[in-house]
C-alpha atoms as a PDB file:
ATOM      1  CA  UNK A   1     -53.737  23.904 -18.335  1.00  0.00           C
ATOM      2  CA  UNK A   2     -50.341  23.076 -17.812  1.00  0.00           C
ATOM      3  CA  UNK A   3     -48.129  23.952 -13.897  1.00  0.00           C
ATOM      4  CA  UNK A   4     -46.005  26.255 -14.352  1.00  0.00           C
ATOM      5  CA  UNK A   5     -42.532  25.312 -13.637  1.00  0.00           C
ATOM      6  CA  UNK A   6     -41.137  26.107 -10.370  1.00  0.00           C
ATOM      7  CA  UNK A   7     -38.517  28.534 -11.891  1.00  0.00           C
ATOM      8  CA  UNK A   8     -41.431  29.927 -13.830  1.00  0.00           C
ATOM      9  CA  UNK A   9     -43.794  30.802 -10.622  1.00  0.00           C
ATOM     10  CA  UNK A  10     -44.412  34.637 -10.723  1.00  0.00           C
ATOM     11  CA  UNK A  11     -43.624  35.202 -14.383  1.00  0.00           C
ATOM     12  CA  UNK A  12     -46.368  35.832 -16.991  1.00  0.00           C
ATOM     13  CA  UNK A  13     -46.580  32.827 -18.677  1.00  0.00           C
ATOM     14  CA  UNK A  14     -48.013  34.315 -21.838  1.00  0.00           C
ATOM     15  CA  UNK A  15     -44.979  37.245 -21.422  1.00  0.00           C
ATOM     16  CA  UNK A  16     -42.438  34.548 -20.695  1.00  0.00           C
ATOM     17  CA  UNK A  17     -43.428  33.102 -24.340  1.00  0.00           C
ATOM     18  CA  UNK A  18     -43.098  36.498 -26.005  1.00  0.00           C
ATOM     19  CA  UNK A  19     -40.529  38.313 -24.513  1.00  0.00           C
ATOM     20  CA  UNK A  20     -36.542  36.793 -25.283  1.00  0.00           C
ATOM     21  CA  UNK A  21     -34.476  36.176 -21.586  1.00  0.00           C
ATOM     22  CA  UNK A  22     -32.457  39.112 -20.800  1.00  0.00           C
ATOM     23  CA  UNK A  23     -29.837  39.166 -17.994  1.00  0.00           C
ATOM     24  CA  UNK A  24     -29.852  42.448 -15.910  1.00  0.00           C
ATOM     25  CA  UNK A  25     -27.632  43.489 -12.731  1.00  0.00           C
ATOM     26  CA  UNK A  26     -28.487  43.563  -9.214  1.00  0.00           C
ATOM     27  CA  UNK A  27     -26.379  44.817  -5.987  1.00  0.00           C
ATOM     28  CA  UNK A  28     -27.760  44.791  -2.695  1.00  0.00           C
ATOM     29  CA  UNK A  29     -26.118  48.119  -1.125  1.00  0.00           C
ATOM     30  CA  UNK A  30     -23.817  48.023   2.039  1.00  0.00           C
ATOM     31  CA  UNK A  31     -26.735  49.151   4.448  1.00  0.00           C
ATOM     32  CA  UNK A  32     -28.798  45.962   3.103  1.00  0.00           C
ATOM     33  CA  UNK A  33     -25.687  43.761   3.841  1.00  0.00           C
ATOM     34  CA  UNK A  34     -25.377  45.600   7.553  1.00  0.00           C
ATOM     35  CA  UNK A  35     -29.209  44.978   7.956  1.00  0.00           C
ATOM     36  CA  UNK A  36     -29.032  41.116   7.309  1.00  0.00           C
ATOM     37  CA  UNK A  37     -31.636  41.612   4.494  1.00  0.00           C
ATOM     38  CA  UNK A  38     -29.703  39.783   1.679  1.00  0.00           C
ATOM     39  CA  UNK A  39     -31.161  36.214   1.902  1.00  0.00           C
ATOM     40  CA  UNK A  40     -34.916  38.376   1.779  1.00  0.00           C
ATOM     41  CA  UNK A  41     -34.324  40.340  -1.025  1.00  0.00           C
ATOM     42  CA  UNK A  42     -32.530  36.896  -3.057  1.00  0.00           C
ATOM     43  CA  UNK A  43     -35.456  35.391  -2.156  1.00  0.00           C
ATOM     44  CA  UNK A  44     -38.126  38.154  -3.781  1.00  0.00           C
ATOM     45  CA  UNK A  45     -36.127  37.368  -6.830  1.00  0.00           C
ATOM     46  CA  UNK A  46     -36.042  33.903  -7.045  1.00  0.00           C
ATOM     47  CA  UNK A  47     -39.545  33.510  -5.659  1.00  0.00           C
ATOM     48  CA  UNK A  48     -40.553  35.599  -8.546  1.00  0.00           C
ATOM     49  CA  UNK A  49     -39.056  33.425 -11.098  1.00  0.00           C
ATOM     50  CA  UNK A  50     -35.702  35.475 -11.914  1.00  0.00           C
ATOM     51  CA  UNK A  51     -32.988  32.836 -12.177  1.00  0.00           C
ATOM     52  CA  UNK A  52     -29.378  33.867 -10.490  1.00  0.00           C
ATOM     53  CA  UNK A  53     -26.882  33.104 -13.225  1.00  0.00           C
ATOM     54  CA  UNK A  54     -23.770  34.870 -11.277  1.00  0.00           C
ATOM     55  CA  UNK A  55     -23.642  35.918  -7.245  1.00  0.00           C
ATOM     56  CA  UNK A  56     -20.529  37.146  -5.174  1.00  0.00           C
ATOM     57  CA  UNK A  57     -20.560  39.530  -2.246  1.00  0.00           C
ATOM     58  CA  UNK A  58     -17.225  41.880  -2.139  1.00  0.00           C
ATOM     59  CA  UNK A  59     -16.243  45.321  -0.788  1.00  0.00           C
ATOM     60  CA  UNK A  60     -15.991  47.419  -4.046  1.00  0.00           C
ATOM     61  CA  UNK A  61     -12.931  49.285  -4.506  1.00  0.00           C
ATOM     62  CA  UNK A  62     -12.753  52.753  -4.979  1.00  0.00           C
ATOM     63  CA  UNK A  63     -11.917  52.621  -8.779  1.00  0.00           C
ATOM     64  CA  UNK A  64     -14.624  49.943  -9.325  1.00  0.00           C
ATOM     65  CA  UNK A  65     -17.186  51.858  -7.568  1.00  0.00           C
ATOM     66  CA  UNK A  66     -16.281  55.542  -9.567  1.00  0.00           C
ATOM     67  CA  UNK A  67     -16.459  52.738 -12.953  1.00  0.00           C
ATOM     68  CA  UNK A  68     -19.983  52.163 -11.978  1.00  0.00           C
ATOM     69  CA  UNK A  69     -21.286  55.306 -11.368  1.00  0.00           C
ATOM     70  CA  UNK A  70     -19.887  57.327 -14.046  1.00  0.00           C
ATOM     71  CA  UNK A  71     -22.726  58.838 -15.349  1.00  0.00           C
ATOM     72  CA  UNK A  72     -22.743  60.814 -11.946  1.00  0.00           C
ATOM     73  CA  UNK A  73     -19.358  62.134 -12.011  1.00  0.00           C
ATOM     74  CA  UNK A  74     -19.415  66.228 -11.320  1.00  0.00           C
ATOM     75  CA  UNK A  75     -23.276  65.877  -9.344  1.00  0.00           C
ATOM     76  CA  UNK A  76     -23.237  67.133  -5.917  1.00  0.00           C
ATOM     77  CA  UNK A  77     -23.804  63.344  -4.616  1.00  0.00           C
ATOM     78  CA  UNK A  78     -21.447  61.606  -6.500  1.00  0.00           C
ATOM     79  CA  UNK A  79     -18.865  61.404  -4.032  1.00  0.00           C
ATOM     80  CA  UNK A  80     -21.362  60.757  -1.249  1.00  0.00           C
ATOM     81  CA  UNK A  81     -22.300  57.718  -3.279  1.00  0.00           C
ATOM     82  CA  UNK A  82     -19.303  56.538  -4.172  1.00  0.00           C
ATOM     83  CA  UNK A  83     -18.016  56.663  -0.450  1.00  0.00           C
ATOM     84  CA  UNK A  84     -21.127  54.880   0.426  1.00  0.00           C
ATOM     85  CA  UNK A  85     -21.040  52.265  -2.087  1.00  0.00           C
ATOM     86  CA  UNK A  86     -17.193  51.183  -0.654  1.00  0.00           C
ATOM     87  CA  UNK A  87     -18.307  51.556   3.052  1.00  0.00           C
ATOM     88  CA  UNK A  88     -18.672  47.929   3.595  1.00  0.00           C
ATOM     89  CA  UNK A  89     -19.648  44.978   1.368  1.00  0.00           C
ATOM     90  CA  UNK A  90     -21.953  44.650  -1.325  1.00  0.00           C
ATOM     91  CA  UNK A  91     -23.588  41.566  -3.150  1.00  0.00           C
ATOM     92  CA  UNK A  92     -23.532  41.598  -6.493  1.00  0.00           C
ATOM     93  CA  UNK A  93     -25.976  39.358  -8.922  1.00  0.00           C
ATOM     94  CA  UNK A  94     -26.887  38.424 -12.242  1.00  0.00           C
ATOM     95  CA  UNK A  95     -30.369  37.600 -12.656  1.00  0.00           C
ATOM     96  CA  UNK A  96     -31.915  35.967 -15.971  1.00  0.00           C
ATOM     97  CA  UNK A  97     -35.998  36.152 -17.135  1.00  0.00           C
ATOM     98  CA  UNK A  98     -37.926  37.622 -20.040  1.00  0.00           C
ATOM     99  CA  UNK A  99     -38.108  41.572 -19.226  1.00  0.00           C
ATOM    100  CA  UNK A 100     -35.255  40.640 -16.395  1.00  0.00           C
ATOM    101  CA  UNK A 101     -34.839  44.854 -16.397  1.00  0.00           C
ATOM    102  CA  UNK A 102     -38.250  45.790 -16.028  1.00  0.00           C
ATOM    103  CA  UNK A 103     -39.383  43.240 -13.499  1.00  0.00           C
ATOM    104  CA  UNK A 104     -36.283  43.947 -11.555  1.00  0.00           C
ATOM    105  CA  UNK A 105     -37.341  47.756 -11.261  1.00  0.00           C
ATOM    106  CA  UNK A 106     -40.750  47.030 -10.472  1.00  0.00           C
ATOM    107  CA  UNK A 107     -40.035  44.592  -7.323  1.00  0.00           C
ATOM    108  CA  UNK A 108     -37.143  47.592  -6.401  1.00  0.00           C
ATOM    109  CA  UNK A 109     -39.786  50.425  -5.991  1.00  0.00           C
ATOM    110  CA  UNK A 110     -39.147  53.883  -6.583  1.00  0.00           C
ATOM    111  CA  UNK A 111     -35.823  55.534  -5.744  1.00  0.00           C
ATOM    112  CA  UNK A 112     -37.624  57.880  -3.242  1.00  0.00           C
ATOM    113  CA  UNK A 113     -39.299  56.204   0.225  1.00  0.00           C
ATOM    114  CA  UNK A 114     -42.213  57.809   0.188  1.00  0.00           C
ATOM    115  CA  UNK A 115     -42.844  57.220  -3.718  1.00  0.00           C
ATOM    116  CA  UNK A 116     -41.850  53.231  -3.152  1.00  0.00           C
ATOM    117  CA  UNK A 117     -44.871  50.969  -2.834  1.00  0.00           C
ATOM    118  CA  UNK A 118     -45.799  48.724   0.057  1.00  0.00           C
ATOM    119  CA  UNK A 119     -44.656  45.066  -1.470  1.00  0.00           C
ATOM    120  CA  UNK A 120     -41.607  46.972  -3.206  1.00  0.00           C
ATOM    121  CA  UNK A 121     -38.219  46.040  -1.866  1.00  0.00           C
ATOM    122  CA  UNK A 122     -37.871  49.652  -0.771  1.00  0.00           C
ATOM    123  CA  UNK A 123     -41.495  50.639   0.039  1.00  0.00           C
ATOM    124  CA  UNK A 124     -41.253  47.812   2.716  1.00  0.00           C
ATOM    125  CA  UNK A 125     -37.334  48.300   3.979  1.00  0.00           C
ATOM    126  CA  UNK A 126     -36.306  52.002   3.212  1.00  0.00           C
ATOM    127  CA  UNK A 127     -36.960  55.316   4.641  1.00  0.00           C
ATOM    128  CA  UNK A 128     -33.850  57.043   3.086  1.00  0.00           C
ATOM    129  CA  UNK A 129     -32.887  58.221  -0.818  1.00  0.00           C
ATOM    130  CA  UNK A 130     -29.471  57.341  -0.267  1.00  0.00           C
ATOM    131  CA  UNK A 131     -29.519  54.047   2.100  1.00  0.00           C
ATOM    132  CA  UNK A 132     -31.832  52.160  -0.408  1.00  0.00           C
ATOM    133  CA  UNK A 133     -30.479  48.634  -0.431  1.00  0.00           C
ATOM    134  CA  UNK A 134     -30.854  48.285  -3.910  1.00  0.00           C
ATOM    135  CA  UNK A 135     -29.438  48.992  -7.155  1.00  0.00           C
ATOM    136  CA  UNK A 136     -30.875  47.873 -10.384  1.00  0.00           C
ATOM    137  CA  UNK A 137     -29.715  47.856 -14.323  1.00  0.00           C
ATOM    138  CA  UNK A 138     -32.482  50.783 -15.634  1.00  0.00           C
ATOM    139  CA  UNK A 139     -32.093  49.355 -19.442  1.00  0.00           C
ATOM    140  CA  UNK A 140     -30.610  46.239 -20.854  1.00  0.00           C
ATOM    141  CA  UNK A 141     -27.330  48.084 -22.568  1.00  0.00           C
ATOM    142  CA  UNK A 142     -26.928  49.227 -19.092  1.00  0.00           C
ATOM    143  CA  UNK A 143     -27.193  45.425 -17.776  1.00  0.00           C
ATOM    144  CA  UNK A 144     -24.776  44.574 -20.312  1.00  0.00           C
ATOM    145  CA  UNK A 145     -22.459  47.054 -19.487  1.00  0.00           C
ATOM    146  CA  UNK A 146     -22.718  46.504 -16.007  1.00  0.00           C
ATOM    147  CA  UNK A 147     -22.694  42.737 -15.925  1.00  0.00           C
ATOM    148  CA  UNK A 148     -19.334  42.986 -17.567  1.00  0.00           C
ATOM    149  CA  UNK A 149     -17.698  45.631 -15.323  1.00  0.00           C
ATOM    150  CA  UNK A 150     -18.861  43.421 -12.352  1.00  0.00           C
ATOM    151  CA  UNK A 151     -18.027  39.809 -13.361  1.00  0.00           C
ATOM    152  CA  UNK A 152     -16.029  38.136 -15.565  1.00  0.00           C
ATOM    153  CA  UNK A 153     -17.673  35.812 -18.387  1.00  0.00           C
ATOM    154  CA  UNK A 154     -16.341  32.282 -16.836  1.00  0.00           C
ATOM    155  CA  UNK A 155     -18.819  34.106 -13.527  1.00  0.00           C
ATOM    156  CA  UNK A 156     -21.588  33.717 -14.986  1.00  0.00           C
ATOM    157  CA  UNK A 157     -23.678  30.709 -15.644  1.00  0.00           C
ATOM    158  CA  UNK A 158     -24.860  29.615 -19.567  1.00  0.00           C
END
């Protein structure tokens, strides 16, 4: 049996043959900034095999962060969010595997602390709905769509 290659470790090899590479999006919130937990949660992805084909940290803008979340326009918490999402800076990635999406939303956890499980990104760092360091693309359009509202094509790697 052949090693699997270092930017392989963590992926299902047999997956990794089936599935095409898809790219999905990835922001690590303000409170994961504040917390100094960027270089841990990078490192769950890479260690898992993702590969980061675009990274920048910013502080989103209002009209950048009301772009993002317009699907929640008119709900009770979308201006809670998008106050939230502009309080400080974010760092935004692109991340590239087969079944990016999906392995993405697994390492996340669930959206609610005391769903997330231990090993998750939030079941081991988050005890609030809103504060949950993470946002992930939930479908690859949505990656797509994302990707482009967050980075520019020369951003991102081939």
């Amino acid at each position: 049996r052949e090693p699997v290659p270092a930017n392989r470790r963590g992926v299902d090899k047999t997956r990794a043959e089936e599935a095409p590479v898809e790219r999905t999006f990835v922001m690590v919130k303000p409170d994961g900034v504040e917390r100094g937990l960027v270089g841990e949660i990078i490192g769950r992805f890479e260690r898992r095999g993702l590969r980061i084909v675009g990274l920048k940290m910013l502080t989103p803008d209002r009209a950048l962060a009301e772009r993002h979340y317009a699907v929640h326009a008119g709900k009770p918490f979308y201006d809670e969010l998008v106050e939230f999402i502009t309080s400080g800076p974010v760092v935004a990635m692109a991340l590239e595997a087969p079944d990016a999406v999906k392995i993405v939303r697994q390492m996340m956890g669930a959206l609610k602390p005391l769903d997330a499980a231990p090993g998750t990104i939030r079941g081991d760092f988050t005890v609030d709905v809103q504060k949950n360091l993470v946002h992930g693309s939930d479908a690859p359009d949505t990656a797509a769509a994302e990707l482009a509202l967050w980075f520019s094509e020369g951003e991102l790697l081939r």
